[in-house]
C-alpha atoms as a PDB file:
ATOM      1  CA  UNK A   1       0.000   0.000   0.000  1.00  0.00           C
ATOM      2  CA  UNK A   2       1.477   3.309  -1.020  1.00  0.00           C
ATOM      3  CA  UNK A   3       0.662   7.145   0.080  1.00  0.00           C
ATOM      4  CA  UNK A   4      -2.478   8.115  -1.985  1.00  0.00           C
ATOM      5  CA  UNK A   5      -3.404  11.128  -3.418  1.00  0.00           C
ATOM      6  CA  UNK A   6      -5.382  14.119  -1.208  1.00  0.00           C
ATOM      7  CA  UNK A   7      -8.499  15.234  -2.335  1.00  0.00           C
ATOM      8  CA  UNK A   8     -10.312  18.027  -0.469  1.00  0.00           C
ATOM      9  CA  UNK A   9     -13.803  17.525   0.275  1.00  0.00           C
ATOM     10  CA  UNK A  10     -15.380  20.845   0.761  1.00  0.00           C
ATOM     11  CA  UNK A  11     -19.346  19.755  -0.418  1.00  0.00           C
ATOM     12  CA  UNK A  12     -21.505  21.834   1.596  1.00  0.00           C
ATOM     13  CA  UNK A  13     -22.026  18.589   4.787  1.00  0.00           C
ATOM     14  CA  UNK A  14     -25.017  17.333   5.929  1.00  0.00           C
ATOM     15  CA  UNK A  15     -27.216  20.221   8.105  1.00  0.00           C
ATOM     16  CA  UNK A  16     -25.932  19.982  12.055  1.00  0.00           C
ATOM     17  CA  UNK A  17     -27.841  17.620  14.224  1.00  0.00           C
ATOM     18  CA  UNK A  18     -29.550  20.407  16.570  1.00  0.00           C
ATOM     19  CA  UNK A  19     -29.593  18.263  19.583  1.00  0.00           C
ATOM     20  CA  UNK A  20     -26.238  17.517  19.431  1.00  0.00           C
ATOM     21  CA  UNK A  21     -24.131  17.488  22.989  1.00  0.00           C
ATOM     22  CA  UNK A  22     -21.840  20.481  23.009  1.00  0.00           C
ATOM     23  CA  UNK A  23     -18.018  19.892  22.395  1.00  0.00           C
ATOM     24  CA  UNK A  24     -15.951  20.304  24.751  1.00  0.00           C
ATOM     25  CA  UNK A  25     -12.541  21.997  23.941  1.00  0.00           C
ATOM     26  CA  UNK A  26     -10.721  20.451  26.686  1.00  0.00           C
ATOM     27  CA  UNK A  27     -11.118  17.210  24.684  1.00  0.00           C
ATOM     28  CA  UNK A  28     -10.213  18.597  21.798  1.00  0.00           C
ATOM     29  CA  UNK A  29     -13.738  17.713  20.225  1.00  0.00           C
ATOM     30  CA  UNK A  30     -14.922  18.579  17.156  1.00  0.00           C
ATOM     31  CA  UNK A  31     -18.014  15.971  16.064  1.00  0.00           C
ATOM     32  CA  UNK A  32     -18.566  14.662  12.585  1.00  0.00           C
ATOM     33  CA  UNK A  33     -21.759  15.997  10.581  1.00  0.00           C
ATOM     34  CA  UNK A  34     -20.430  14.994   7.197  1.00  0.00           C
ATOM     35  CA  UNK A  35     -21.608  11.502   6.426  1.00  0.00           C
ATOM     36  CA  UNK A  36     -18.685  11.051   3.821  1.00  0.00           C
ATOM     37  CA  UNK A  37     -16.529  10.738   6.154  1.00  0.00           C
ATOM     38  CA  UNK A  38     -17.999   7.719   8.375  1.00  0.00           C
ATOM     39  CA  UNK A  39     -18.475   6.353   4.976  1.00  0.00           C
ATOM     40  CA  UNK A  40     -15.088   6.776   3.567  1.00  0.00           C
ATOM     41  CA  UNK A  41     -13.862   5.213   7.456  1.00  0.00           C
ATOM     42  CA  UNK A  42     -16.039   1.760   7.142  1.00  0.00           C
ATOM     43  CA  UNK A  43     -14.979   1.411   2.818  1.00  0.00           C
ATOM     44  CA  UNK A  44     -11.439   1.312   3.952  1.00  0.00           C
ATOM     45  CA  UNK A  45     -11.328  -0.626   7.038  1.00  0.00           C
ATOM     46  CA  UNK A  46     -12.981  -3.351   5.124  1.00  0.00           C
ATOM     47  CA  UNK A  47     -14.837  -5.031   7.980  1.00  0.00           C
ATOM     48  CA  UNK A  48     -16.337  -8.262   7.793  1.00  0.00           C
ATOM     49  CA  UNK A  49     -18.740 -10.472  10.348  1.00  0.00           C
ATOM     50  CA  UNK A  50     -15.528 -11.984  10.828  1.00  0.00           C
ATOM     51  CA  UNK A  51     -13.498  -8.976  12.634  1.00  0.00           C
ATOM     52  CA  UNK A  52     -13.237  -7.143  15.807  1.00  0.00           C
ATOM     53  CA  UNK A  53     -13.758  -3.329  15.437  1.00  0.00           C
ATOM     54  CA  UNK A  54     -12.200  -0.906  17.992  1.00  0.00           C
ATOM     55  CA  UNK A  55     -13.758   2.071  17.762  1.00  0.00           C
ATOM     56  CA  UNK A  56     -11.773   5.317  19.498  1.00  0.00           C
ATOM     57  CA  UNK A  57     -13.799   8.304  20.331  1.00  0.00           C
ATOM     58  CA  UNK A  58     -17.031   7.070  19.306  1.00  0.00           C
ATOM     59  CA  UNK A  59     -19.033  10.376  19.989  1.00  0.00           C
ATOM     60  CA  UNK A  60     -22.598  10.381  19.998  1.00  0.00           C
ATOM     61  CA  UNK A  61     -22.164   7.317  17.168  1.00  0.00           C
ATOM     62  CA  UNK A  62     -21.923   9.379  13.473  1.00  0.00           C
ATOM     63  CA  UNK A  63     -19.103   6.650  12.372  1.00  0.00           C
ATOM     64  CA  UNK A  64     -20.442   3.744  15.288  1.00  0.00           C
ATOM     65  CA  UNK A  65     -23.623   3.589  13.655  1.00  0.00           C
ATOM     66  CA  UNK A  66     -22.140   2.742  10.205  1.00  0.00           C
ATOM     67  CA  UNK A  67     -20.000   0.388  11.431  1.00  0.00           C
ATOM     68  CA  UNK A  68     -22.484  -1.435  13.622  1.00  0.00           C
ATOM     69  CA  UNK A  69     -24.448  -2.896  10.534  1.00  0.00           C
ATOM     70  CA  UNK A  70     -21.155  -4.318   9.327  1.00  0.00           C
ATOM     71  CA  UNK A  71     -22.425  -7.140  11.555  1.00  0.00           C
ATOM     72  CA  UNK A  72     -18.610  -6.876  13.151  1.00  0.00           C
ATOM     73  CA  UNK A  73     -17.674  -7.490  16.255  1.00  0.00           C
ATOM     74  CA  UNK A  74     -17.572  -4.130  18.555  1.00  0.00           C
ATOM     75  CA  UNK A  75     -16.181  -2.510  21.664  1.00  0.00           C
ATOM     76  CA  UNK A  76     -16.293   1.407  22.143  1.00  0.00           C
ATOM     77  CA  UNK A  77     -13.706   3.735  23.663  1.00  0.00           C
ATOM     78  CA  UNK A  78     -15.349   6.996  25.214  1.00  0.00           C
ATOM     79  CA  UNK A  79     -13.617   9.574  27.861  1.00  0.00           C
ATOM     80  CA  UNK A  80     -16.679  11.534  27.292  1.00  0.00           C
ATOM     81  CA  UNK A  81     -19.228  10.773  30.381  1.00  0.00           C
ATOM     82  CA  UNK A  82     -21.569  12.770  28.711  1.00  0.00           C
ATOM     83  CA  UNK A  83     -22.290  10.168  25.747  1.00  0.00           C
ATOM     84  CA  UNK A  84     -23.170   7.366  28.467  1.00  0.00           C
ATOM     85  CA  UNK A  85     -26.873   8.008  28.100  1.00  0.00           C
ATOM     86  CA  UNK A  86     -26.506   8.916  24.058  1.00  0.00           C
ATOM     87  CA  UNK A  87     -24.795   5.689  23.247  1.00  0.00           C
ATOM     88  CA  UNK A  88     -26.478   2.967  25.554  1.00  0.00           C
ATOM     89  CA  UNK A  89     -29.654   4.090  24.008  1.00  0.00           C
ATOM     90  CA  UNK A  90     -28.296   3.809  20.257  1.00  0.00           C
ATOM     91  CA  UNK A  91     -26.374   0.826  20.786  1.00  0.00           C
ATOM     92  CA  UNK A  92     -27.214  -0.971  23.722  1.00  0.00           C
ATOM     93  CA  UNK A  93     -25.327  -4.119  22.279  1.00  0.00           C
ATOM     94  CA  UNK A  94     -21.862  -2.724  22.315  1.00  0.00           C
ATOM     95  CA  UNK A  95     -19.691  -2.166  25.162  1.00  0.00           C
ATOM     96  CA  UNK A  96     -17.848   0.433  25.824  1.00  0.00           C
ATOM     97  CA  UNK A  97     -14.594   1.549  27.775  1.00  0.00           C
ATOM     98  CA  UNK A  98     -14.772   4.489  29.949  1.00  0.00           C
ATOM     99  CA  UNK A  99     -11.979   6.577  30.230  1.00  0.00           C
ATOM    100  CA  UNK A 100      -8.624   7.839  27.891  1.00  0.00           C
ATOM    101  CA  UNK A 101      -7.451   4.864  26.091  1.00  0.00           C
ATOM    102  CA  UNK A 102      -3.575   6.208  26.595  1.00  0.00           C
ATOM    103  CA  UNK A 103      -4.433   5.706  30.164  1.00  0.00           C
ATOM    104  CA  UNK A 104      -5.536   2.545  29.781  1.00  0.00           C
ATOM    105  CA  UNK A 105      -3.160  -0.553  30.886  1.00  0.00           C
ATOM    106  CA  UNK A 106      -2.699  -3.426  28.436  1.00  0.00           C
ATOM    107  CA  UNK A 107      -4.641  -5.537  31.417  1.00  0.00           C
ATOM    108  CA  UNK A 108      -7.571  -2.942  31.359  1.00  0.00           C
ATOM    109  CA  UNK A 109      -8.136  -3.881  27.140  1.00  0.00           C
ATOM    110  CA  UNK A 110     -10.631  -5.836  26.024  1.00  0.00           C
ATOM    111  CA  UNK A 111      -9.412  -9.519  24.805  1.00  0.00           C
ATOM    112  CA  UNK A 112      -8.860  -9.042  20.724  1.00  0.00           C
ATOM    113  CA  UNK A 113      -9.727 -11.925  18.048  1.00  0.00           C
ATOM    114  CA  UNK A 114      -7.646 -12.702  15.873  1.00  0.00           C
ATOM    115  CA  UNK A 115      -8.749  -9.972  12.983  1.00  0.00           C
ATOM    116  CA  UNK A 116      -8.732  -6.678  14.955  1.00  0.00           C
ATOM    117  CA  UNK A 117      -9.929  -3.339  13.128  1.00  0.00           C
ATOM    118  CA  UNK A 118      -8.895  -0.158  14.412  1.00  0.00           C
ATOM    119  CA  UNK A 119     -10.743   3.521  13.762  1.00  0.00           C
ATOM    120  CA  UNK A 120     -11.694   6.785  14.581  1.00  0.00           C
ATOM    121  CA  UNK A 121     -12.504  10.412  14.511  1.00  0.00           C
ATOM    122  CA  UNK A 122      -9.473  11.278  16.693  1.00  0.00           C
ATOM    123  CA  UNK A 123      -8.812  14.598  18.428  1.00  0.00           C
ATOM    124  CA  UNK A 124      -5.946  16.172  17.413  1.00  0.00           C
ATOM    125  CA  UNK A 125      -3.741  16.311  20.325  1.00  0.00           C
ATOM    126  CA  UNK A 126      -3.590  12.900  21.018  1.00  0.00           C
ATOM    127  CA  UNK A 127      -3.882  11.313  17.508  1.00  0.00           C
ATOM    128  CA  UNK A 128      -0.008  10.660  17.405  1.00  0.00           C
ATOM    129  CA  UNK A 129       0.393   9.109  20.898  1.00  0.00           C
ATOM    130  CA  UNK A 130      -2.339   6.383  20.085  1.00  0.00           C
ATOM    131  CA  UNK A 131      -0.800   5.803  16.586  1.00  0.00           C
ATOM    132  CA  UNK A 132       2.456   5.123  18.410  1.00  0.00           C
ATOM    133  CA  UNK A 133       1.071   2.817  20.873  1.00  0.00           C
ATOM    134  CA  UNK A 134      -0.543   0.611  18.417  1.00  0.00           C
ATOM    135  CA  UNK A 135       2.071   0.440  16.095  1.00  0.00           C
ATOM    136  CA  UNK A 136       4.502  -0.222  19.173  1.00  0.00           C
ATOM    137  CA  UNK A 137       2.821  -1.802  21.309  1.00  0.00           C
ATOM    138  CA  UNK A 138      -0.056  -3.395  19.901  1.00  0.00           C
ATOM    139  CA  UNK A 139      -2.592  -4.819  20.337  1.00  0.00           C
ATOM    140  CA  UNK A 140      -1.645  -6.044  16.213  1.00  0.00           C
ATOM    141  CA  UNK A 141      -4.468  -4.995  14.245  1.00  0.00           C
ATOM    142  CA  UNK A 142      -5.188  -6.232  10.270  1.00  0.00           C
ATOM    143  CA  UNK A 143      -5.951  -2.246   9.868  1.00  0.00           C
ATOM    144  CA  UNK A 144      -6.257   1.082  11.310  1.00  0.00           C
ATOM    145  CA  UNK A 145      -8.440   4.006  10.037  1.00  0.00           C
ATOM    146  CA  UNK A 146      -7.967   7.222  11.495  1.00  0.00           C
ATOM    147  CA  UNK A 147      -9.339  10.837  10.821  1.00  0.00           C
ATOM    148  CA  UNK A 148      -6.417  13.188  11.755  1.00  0.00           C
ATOM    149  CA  UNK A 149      -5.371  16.919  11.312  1.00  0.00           C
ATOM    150  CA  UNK A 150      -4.019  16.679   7.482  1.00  0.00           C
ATOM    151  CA  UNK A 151      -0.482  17.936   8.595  1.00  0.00           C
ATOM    152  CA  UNK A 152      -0.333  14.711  10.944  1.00  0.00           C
ATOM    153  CA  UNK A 153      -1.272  12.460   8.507  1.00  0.00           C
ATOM    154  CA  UNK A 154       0.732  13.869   5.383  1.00  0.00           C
ATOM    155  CA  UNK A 155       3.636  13.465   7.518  1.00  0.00           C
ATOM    156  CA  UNK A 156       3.015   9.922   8.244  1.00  0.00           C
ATOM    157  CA  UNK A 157       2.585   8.788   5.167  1.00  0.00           C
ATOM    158  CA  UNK A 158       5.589  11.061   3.526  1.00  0.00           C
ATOM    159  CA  UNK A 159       7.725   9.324   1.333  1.00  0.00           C
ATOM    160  CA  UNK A 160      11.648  10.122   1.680  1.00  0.00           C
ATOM    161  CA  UNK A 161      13.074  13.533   0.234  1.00  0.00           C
ATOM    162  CA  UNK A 162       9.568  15.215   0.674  1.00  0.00           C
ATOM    163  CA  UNK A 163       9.049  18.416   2.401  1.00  0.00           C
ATOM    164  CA  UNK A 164       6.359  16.599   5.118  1.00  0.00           C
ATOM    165  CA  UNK A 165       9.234  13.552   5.666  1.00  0.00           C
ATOM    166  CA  UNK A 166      10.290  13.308   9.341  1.00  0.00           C
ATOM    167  CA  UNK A 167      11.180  11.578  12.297  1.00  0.00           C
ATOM    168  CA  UNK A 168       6.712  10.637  11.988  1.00  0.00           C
ATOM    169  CA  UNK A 169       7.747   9.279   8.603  1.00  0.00           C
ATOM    170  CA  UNK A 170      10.300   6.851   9.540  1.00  0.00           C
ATOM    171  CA  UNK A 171       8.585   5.989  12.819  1.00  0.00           C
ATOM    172  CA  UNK A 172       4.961   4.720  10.692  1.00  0.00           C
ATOM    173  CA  UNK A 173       7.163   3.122   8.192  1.00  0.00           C
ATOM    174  CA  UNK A 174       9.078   1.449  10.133  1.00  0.00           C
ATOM    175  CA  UNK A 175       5.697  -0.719  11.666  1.00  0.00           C
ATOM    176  CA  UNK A 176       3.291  -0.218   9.073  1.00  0.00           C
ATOM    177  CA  UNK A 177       2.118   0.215   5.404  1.00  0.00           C
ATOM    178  CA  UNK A 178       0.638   3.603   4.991  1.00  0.00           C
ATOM    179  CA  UNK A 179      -1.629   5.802   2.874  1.00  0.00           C
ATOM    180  CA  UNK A 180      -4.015   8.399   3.105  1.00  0.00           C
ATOM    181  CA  UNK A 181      -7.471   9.107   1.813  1.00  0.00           C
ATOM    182  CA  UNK A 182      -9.939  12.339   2.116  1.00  0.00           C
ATOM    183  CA  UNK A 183      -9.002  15.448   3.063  1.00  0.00           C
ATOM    184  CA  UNK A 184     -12.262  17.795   4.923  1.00  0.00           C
ATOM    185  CA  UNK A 185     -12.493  21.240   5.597  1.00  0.00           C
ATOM    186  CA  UNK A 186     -13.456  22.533   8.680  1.00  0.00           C
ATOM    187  CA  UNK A 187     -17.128  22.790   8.112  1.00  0.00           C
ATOM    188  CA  UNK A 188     -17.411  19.284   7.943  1.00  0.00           C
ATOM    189  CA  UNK A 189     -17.709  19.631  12.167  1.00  0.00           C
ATOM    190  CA  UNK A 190     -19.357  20.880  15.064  1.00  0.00           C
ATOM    191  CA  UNK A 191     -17.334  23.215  16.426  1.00  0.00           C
ATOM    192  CA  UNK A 192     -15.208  23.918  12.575  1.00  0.00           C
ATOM    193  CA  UNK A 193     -11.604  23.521  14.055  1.00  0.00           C
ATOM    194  CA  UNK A 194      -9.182  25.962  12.461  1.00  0.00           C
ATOM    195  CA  UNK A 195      -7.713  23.875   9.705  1.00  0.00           C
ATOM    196  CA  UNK A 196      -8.483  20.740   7.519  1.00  0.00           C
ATOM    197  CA  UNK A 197      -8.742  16.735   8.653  1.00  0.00           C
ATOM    198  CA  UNK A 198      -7.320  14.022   6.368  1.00  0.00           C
ATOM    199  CA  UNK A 199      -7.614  10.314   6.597  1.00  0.00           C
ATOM    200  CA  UNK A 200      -4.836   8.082   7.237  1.00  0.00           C
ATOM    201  CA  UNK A 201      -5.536   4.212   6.876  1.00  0.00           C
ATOM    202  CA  UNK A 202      -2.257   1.962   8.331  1.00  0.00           C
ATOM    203  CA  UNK A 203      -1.416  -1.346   7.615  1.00  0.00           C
ATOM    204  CA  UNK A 204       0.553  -3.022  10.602  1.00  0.00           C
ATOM    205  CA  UNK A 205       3.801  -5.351   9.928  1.00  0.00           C
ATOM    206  CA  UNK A 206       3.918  -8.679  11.138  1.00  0.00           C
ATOM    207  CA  UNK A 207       6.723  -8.370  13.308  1.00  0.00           C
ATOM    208  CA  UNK A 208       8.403 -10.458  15.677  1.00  0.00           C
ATOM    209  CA  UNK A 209      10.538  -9.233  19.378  1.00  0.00           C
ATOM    210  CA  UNK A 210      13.533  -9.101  17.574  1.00  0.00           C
ATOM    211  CA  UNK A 211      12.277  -6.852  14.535  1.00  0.00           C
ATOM    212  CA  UNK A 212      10.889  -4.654  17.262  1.00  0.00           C
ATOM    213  CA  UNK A 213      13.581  -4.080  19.563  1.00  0.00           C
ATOM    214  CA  UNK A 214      15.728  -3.398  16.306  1.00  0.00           C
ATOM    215  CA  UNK A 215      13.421  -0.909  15.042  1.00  0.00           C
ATOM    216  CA  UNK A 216      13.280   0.929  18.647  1.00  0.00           C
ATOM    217  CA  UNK A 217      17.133   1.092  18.277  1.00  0.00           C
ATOM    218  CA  UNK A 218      17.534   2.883  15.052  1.00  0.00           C
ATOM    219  CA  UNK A 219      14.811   5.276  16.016  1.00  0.00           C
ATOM    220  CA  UNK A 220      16.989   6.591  18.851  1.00  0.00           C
ATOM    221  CA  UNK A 221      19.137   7.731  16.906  1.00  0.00           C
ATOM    222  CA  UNK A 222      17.302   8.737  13.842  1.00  0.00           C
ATOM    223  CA  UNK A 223      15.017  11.134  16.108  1.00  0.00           C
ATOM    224  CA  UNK A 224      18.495  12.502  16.993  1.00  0.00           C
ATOM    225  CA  UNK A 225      19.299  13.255  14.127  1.00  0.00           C
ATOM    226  CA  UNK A 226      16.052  14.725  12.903  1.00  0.00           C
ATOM    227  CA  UNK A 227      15.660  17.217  15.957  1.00  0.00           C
ATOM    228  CA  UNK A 228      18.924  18.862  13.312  1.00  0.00           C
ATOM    229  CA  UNK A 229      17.704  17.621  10.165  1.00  0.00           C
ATOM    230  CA  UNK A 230      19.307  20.564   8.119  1.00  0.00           C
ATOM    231  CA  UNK A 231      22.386  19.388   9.008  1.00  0.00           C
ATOM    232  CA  UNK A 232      24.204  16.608   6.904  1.00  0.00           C
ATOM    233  CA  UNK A 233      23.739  13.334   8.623  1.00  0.00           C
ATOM    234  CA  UNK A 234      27.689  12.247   8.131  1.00  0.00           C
ATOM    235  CA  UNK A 235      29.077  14.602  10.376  1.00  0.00           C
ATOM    236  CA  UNK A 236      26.137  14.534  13.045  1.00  0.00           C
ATOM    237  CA  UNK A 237      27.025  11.193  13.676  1.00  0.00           C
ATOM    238  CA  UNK A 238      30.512  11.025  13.710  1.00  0.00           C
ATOM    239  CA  UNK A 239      30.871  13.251  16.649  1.00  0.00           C
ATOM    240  CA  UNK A 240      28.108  11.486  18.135  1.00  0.00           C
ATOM    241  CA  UNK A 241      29.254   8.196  17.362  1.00  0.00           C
ATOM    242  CA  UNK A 242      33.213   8.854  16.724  1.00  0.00           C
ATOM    243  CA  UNK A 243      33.945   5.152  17.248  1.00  0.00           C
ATOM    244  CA  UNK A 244      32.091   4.109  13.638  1.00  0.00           C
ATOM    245  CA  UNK A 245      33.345   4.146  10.782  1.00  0.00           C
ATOM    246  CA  UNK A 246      30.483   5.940   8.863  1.00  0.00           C
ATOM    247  CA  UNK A 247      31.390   6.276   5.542  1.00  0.00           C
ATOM    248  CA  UNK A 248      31.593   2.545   5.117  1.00  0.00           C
ATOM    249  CA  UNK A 249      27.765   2.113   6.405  1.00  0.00           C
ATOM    250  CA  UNK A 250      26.879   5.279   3.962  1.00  0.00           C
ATOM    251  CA  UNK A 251      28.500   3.497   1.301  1.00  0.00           C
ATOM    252  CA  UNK A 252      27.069   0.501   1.710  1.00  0.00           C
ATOM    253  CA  UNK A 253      23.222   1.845   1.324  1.00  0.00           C
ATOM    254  CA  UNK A 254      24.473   4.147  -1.335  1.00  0.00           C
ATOM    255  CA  UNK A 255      24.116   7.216   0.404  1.00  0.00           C
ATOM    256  CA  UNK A 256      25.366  10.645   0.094  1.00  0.00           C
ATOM    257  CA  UNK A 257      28.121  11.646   2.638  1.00  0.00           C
ATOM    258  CA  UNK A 258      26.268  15.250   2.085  1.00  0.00           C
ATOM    259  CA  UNK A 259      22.854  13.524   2.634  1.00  0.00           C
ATOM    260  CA  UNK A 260      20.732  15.437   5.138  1.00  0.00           C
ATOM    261  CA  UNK A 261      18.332  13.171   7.610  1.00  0.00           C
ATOM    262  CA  UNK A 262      15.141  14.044   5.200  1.00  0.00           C
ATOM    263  CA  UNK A 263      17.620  12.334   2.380  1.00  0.00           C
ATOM    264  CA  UNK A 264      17.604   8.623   3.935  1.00  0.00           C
ATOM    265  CA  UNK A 265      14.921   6.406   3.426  1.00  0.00           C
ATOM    266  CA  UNK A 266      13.512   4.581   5.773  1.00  0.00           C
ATOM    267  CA  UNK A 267      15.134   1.114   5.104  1.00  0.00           C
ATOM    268  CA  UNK A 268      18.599   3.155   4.604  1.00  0.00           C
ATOM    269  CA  UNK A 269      18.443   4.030   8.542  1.00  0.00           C
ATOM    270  CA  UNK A 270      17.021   0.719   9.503  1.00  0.00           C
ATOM    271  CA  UNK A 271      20.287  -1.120   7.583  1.00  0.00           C
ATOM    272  CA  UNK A 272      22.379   2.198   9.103  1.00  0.00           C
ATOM    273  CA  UNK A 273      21.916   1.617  12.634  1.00  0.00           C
ATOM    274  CA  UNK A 274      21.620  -2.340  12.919  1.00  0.00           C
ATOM    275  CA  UNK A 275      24.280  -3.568  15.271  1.00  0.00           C
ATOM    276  CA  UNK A 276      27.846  -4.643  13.474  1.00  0.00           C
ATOM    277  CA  UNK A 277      27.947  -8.265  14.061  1.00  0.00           C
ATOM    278  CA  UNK A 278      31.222  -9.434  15.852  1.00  0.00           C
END
């Protein structure tokens, strides 16, 4: 799966539910009332009666209520206490998780199946931390469906020698497939935030401890050497790292001695920083 192309919806959205529960700002809310977007959510997870959906940030149900007659296994994620009343009514069925999933211990998750879907409409200060925890940390999911602020998921899916490709870039590579779909302006929500939402769909490797752990250690020092990243990567680690000889790892992935961090793909710092073998 490869970064797709953008395409900004900005069709006049379905009119506002008027009894909707007012956002709150302190959790970053901003509810859906474009029904292209729940639609564009369920068409790329791809859910089956065979899957488990996780559902992040459910709301008062715009997206839940699409996925429900997928006839998919569900469980619900809500730090809202607000939406107690609002979803047991709609979807008495499901269960739901009270509280902020990042706060959650691994004990405190549901038990997966074996075909785990991921999704949500997630707010925008915490959409990287839960990206990062399932591509980390699992649980492994078959896919993962996320609306996002467009900056966070152009830079996740940003291809090497791009002007979005970062430390984000290598990070979502390294674990998973990426691409991304839709992108909606603001008055596709209640409360319009200030700039536009895109979708970002991931594909998770199948990887094992060891893949993991050697993952974890190139991204130490690739986020090093992105917090300078217009600085040439040679001499950045050479003084960092005197006791390497650099320039035979550079010239063994065929890189540039002048090549600045945004210049190295991916697999380039994965083979960089593997351990020498005695």
């Amino acid at each position: 799966m490869t970064s797709g192309r953008i395409t900004l919806m900005n069709r006049p959205p379905h009119k506002a539910n008027p009894d909707f529960i007012k956002a709150k700002k302190s959790l970053g809310q901003n509810f859906c009332r474009d029904q292209r977007i729940p639609d564009e959510i369920v068409r790329l997870l791809a859910p089956t009666e065979d899957h488990q959906i996780w559902e992040i940030g459910p709301g008062q149900g715009a997206l839940t209520e699409k996925l429900a007659k997928t006839g998919a296994k569900m469980h619900l994620f809500e730090i809202d206490e607000r939406m107690r009343p609002v979803l047991a009514q709609r979807f008495p069925k499901v269960e739901v998780t009270w509280g902020d999933f990042l706060e959650l211990r691994d004990e405190q998750l549901p038990p997966t199946g074996e075909r785990l879907l991921v999704c949500g409409n997630l707010p925008y200060y915490c959409g990287t931390p839960i990206i990062r925890r399932f591509l980390e940390k699992g649980p492994q999911a078959e896919r993962i469906v996320f609306l996002l602020q467009e900056e966070v998921s152009k830079k996740a899916a940003a291809a090497c020698n791009s002007s979005d490709y970062g430390y984000l870039s290598v990070h979502t590579a390294f674990f998973a497939r990426t691409a991304i779909g839709s992108t909606f302006d603001p008055s596709s929500f209640v409360p319009p935030p200030k700039i536009n939402s895109t979708i970002l769909q991931l594909e998770p490797l199948q990887l094992n401890t060891a893949d993991r752990e050697r993952r974890h250690r190139a991204l130490k020092i690739t986020s090093l050497l992105f917090q300078q990243r217009r600085k040439m990567a040679l001499p950045l680690l050479k003084r960092t790292f005197p006791e390497i000889v650099w320039e035979a790892k550079f010239d063994q992935q065929g890189i540039d001695y002048k090549a600045r961090p945004e210049n190295i793909s991916p697999a380039q710092f994965l083979e960089l920083f593997a351990p020498t073998e005695a």
